[in-house]
N, C-alpha and C. Protein backbone atom coordinates (compact mmCIF):
# COMPACT_ATOMS: atom_id res chain seq x y z
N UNK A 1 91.21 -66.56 -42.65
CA UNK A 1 92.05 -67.59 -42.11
C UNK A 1 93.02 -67.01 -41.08
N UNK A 2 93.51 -66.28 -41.09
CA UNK A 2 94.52 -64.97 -40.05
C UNK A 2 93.58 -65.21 -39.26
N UNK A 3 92.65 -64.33 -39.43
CA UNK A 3 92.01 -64.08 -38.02
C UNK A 3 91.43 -64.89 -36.97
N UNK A 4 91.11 -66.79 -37.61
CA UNK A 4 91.27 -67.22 -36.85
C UNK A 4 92.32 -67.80 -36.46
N UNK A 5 93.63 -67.69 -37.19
CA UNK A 5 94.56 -67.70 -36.54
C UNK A 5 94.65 -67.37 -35.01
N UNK A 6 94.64 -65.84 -34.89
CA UNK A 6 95.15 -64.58 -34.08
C UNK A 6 93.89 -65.44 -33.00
N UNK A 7 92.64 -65.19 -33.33
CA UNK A 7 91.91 -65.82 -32.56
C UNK A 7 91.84 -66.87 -31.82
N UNK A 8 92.46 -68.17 -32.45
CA UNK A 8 92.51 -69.23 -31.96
C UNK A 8 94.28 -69.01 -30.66
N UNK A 9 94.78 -68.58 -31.22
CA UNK A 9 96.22 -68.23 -30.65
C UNK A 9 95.86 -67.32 -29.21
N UNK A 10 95.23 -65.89 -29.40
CA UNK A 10 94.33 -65.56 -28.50
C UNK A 10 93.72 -66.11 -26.93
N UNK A 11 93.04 -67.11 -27.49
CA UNK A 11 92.23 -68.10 -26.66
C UNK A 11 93.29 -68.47 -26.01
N UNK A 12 93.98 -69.40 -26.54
CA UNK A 12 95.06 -69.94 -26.06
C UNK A 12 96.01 -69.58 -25.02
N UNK A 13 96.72 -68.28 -25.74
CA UNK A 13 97.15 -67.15 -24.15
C UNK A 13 96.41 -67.11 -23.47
N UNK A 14 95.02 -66.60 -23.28
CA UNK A 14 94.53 -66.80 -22.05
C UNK A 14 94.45 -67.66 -21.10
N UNK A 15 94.03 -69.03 -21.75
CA UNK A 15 94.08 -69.84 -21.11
C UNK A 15 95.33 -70.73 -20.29
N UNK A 16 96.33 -70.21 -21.32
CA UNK A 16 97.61 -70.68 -20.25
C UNK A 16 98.02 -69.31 -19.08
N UNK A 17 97.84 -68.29 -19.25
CA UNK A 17 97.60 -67.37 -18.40
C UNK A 17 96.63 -67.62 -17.14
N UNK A 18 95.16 -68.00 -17.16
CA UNK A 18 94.92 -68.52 -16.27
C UNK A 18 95.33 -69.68 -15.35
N UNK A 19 96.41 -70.81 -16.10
CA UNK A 19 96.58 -71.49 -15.25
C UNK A 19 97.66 -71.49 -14.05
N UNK A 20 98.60 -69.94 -14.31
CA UNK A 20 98.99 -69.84 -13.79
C UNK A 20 98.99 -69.43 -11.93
N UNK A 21 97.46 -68.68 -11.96
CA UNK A 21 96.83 -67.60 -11.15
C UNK A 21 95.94 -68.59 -10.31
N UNK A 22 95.96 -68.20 -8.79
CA UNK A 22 95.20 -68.89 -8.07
C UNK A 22 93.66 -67.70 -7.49
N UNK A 23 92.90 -68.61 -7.48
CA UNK A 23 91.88 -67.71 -7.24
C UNK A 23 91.95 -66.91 -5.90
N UNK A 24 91.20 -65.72 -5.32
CA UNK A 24 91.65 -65.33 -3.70
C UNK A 24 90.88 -65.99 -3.14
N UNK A 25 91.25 -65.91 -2.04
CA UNK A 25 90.63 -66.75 -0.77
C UNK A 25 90.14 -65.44 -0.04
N UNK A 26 88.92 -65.60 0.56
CA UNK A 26 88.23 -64.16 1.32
C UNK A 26 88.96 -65.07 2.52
N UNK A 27 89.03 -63.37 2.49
CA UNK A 27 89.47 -63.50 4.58
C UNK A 27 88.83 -64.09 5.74
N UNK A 28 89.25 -64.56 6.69
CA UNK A 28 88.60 -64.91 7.24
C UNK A 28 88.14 -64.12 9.27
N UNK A 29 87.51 -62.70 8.41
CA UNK A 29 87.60 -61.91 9.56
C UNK A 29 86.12 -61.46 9.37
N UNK A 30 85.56 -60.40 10.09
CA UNK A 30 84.07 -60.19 10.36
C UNK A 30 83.65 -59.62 9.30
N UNK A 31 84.86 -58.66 8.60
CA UNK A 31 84.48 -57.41 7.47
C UNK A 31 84.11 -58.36 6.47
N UNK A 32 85.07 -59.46 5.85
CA UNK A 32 84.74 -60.32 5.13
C UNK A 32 83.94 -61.14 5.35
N UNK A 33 83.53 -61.65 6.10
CA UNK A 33 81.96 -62.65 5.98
C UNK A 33 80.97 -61.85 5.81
N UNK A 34 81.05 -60.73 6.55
CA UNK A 34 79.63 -60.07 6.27
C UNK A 34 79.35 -59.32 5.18
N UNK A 35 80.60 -59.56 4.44
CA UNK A 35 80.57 -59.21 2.86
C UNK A 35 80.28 -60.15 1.79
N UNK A 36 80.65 -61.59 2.40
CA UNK A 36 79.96 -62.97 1.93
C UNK A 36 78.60 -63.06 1.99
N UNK A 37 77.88 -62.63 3.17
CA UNK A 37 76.71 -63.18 3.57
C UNK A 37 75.57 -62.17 3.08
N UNK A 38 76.46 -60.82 2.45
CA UNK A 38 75.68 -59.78 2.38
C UNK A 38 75.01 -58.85 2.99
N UNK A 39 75.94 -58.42 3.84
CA UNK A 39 75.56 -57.02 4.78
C UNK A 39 75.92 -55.90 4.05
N UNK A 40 74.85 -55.79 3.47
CA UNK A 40 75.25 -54.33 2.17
C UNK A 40 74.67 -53.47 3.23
N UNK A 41 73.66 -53.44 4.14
CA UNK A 41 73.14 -52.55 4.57
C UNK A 41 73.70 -52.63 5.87
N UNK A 42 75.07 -52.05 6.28
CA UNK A 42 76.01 -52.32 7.75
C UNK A 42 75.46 -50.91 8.29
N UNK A 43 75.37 -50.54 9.29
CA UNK A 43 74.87 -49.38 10.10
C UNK A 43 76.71 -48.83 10.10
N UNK A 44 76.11 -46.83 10.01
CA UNK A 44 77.71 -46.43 10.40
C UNK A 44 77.99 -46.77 12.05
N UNK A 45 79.72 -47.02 11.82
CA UNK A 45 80.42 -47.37 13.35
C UNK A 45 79.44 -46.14 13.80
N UNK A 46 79.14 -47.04 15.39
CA UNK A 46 78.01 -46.20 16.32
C UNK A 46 76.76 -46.22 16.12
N UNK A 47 76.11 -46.69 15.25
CA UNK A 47 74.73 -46.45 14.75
C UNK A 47 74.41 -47.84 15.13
N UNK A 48 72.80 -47.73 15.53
CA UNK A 48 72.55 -49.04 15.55
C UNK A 48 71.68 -49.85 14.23
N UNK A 49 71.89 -50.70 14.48
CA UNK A 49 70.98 -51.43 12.60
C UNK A 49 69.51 -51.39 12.70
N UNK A 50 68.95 -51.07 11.83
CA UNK A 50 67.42 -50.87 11.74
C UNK A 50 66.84 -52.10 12.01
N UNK A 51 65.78 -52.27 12.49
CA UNK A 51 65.18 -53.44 12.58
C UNK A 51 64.16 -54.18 11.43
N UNK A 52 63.95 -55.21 11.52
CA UNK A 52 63.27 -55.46 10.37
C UNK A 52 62.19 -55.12 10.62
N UNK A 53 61.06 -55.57 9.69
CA UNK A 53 59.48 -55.20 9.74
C UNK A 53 59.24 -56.73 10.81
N UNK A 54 58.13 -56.46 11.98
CA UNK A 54 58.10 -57.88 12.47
C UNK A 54 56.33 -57.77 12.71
N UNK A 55 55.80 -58.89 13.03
CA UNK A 55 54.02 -58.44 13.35
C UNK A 55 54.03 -58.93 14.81
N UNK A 56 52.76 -58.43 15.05
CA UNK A 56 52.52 -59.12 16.54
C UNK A 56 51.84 -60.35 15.99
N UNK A 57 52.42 -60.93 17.26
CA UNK A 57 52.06 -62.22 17.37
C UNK A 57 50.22 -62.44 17.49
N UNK A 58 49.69 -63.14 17.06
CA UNK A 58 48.36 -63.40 17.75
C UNK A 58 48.17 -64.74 18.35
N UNK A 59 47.47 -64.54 19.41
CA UNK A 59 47.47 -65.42 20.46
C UNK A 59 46.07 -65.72 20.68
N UNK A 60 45.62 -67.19 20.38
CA UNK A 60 44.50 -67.66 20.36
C UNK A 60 43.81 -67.92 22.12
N UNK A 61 42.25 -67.21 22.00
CA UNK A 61 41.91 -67.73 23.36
C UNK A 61 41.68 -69.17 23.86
N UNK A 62 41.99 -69.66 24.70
CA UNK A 62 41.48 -71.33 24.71
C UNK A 62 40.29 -71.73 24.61
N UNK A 63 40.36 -72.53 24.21
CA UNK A 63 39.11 -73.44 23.68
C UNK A 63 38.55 -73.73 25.13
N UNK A 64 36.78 -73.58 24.73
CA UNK A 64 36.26 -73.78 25.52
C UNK A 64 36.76 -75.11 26.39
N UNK A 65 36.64 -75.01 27.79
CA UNK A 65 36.80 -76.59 28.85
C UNK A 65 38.71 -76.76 29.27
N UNK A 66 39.41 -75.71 28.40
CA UNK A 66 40.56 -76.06 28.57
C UNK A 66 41.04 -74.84 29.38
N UNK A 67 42.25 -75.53 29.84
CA UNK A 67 42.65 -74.43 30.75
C UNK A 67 43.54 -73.58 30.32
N UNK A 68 44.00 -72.80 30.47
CA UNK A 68 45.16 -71.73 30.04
C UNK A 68 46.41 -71.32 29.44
N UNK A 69 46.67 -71.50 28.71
CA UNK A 69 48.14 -71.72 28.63
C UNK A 69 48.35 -72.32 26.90
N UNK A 70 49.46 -72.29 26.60
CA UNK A 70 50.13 -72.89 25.17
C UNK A 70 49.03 -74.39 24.98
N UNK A 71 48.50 -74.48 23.77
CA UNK A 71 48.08 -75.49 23.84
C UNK A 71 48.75 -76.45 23.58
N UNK A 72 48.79 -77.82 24.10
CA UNK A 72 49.43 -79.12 23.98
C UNK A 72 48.91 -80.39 23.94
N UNK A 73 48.50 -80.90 22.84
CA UNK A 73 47.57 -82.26 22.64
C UNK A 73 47.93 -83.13 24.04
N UNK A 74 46.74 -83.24 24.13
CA UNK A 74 46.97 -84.26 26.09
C UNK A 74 46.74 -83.91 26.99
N UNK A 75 47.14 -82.54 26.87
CA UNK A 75 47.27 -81.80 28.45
C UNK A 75 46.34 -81.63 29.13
N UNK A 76 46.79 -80.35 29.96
CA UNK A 76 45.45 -79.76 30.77
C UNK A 76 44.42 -78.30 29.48
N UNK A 77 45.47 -78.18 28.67
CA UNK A 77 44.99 -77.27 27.97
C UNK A 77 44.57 -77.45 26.63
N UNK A 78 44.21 -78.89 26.50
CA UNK A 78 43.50 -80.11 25.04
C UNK A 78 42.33 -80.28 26.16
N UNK A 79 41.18 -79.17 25.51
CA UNK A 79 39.80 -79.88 25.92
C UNK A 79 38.95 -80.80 25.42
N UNK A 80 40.08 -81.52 24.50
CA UNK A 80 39.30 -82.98 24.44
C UNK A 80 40.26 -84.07 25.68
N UNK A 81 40.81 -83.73 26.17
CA UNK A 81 41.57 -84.40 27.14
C UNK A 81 40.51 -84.75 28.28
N UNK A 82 39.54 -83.97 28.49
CA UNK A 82 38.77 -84.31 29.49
C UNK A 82 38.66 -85.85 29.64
N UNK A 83 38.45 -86.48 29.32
CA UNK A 83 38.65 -88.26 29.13
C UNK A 83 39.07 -88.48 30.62
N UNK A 84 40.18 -87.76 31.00
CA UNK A 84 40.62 -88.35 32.03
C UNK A 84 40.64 -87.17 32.91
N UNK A 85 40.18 -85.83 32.87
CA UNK A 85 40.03 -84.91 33.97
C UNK A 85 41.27 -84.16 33.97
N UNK A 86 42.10 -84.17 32.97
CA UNK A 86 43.29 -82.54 32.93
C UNK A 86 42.83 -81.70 33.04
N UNK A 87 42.12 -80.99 32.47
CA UNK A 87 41.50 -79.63 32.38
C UNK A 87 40.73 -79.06 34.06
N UNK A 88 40.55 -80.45 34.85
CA UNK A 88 40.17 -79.55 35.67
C UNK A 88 41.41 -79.79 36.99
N UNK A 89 42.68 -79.68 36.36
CA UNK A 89 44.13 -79.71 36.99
C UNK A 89 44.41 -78.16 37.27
N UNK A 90 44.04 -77.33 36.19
CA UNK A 90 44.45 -75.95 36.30
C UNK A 90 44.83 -75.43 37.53
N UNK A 91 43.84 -75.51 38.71
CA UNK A 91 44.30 -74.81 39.65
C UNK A 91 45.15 -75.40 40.22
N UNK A 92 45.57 -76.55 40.33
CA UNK A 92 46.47 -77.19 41.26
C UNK A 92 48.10 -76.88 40.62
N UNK A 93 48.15 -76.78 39.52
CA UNK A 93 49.47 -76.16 38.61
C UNK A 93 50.60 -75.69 39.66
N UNK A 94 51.38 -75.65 39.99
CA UNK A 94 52.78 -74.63 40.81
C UNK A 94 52.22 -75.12 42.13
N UNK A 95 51.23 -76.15 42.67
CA UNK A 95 51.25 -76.48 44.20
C UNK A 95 52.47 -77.63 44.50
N UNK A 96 52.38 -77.75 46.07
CA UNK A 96 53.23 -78.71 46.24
C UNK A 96 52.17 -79.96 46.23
N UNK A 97 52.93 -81.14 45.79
CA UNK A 97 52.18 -82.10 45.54
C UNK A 97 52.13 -83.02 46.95
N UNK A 98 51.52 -82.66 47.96
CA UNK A 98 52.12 -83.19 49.54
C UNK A 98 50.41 -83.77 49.45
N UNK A 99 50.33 -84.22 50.61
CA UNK A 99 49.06 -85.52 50.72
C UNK A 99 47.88 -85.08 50.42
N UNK A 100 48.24 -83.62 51.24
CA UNK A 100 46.32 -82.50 51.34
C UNK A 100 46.59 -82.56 49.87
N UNK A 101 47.34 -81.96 48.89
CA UNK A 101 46.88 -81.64 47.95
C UNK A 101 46.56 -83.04 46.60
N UNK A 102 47.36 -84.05 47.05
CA UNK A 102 46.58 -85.25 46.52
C UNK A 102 45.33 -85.91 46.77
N UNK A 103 45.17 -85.13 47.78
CA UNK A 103 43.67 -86.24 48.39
C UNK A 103 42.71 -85.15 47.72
N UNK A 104 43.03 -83.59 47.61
CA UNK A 104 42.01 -82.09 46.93
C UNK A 104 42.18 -83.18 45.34
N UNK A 105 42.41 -83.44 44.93
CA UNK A 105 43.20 -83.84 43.10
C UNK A 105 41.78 -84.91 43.07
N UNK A 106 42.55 -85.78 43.79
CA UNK A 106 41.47 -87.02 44.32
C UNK A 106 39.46 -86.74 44.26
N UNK A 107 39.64 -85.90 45.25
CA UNK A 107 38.24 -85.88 45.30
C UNK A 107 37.67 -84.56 44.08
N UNK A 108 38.21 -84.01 43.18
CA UNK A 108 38.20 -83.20 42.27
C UNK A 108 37.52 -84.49 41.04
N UNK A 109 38.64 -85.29 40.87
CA UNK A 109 38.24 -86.09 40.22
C UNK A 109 37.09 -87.21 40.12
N UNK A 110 36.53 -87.81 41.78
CA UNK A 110 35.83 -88.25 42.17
C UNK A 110 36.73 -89.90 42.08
N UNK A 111 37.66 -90.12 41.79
CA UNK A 111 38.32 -91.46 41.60
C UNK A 111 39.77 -91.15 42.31
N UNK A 112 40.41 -92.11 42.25
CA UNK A 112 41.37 -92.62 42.57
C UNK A 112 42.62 -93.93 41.77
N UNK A 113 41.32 -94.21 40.91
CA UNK A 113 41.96 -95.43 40.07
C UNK A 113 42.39 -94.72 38.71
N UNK A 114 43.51 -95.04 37.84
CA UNK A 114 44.13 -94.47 36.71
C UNK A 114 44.49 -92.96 36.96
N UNK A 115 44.72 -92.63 38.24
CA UNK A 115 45.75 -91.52 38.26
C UNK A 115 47.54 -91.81 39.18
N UNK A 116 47.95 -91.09 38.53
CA UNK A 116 49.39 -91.41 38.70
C UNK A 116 49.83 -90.25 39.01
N UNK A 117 51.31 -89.80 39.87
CA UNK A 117 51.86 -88.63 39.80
C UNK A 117 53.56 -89.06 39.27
N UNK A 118 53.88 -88.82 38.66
CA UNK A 118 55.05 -89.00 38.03
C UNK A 118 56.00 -87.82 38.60
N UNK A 119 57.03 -88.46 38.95
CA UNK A 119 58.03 -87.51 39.88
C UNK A 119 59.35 -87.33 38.70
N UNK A 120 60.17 -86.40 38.91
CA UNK A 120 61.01 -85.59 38.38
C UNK A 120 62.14 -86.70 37.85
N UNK A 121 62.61 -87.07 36.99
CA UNK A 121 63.63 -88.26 36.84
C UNK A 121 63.21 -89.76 36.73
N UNK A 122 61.44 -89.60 36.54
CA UNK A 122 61.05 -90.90 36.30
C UNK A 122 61.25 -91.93 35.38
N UNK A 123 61.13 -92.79 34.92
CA UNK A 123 61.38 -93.67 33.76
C UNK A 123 60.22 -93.88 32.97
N UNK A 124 58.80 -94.08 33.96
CA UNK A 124 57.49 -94.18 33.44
C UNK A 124 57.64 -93.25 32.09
N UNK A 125 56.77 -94.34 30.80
CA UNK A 125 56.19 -93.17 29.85
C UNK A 125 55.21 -92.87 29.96
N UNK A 126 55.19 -91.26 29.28
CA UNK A 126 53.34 -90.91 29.07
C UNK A 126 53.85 -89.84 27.70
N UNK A 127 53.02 -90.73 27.35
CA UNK A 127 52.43 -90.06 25.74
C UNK A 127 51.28 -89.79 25.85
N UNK A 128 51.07 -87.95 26.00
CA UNK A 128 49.83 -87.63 25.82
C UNK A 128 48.86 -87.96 24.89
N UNK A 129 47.61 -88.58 25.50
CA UNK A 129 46.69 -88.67 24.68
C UNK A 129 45.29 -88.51 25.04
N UNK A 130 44.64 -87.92 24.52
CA UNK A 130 43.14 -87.41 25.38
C UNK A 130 42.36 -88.41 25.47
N UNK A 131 42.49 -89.37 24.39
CA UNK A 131 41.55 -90.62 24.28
C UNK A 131 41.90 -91.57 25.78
N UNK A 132 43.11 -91.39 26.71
CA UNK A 132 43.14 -92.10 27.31
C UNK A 132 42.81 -91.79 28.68
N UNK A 133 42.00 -92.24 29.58
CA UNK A 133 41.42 -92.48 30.69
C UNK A 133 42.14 -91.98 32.27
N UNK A 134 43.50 -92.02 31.95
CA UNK A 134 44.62 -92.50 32.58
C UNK A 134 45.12 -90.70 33.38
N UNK A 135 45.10 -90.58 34.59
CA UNK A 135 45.22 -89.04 34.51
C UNK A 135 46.64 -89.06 34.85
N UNK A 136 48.02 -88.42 34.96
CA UNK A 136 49.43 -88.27 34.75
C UNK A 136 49.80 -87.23 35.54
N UNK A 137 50.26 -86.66 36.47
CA UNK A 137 50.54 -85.47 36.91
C UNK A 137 52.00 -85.46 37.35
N UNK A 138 52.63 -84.69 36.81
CA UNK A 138 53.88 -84.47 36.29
C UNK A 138 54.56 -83.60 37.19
N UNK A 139 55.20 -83.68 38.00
CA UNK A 139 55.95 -83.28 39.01
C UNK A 139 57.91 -82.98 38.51
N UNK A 140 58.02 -81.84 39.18
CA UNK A 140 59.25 -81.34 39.47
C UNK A 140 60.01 -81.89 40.14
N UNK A 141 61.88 -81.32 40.01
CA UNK A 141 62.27 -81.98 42.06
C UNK A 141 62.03 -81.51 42.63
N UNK A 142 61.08 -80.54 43.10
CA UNK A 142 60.68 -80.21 44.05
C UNK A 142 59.49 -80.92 44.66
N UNK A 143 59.08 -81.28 43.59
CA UNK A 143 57.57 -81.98 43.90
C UNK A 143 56.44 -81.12 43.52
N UNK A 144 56.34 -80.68 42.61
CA UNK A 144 55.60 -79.57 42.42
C UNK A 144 54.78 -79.89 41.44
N UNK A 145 53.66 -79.25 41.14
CA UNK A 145 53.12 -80.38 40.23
C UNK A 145 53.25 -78.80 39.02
N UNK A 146 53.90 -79.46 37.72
CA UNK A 146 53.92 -78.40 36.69
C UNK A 146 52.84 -78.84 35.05
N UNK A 147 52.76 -79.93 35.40
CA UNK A 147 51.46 -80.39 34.46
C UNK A 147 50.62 -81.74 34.69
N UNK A 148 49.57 -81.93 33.91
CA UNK A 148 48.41 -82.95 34.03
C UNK A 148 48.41 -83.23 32.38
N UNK A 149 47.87 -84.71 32.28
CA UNK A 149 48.53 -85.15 30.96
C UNK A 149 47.50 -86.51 30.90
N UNK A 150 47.09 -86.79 30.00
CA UNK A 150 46.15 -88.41 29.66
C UNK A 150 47.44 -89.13 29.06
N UNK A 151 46.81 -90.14 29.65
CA UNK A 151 47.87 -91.02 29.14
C UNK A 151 48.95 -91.47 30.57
């Protein structure tokens, strides 16, 4: 019976002891966050930090019919885009888009109807889509043509 006395009494001090005490507040300087965030492994002042383990990247060749570059559903570089003749935009990429090189686009394509050149600040949408017919050529302010697009 004492002892839970002493015990229960015990408890008790502590707990009014804690209510006195405020918890710390970490600093709010570089040493301390990166002691938050866990930079156990800090390089010595002067040293530089090891790098992590990283892989090379692998980089897929394009699919047959498409042209070069990051692939992007629609584009010139979605060789199901052919629908509307992106893929054979490639070379015209970084030209200026001036008459000769619309009328070269033109007869590349063999048409004239459902192509568009969309200039830099346009409002027109185009949502690439290969299923669509519609050829898109996507111009800079400069006038430059930087992609070809269905839809």
């Amino acid at each position: 019976m004492i002892r839970r006395a002493v015990l229960s009494l015990t408890c008790a001090a502590l707990a009014l002891a804690a209510c006195g005490s405020e918890p710390t507040q970490p600093g709010n300087d570089a040493e301390d966050f990166a002691a938050r965030i866990g930079a156990g492994a800090t390089p010595a002042p002067g040293g530089a930090p090891a790098p992590g383990a990283t892989a090379t990247p692998q980089i897929a060749q394009p699919l047959p019919g498409a042209a070069p570059g990051a692939f992007a559903r629609g584009t010139l570089t979605d060789p199901a885009s052919k629908t509307c003749g992106a893929p054979l935009m490639g070379p015209f990429i970084g030209k200026l888009a001036d008459q000769a090189t619309r009328a070269e686009i033109a007869k590349m394509l063999g048409r004239t109807d459902n192509l568009r050149f969309v200039t830099f600040g346009s409002t027109a949408n185009v949502n690439p889509d290969p299923t669509n017919p519609r050829l898109s050529i996507m111009l800079d302010a400069q006038n430059i043509i930087r992609d070809a697009r269905c839809g």
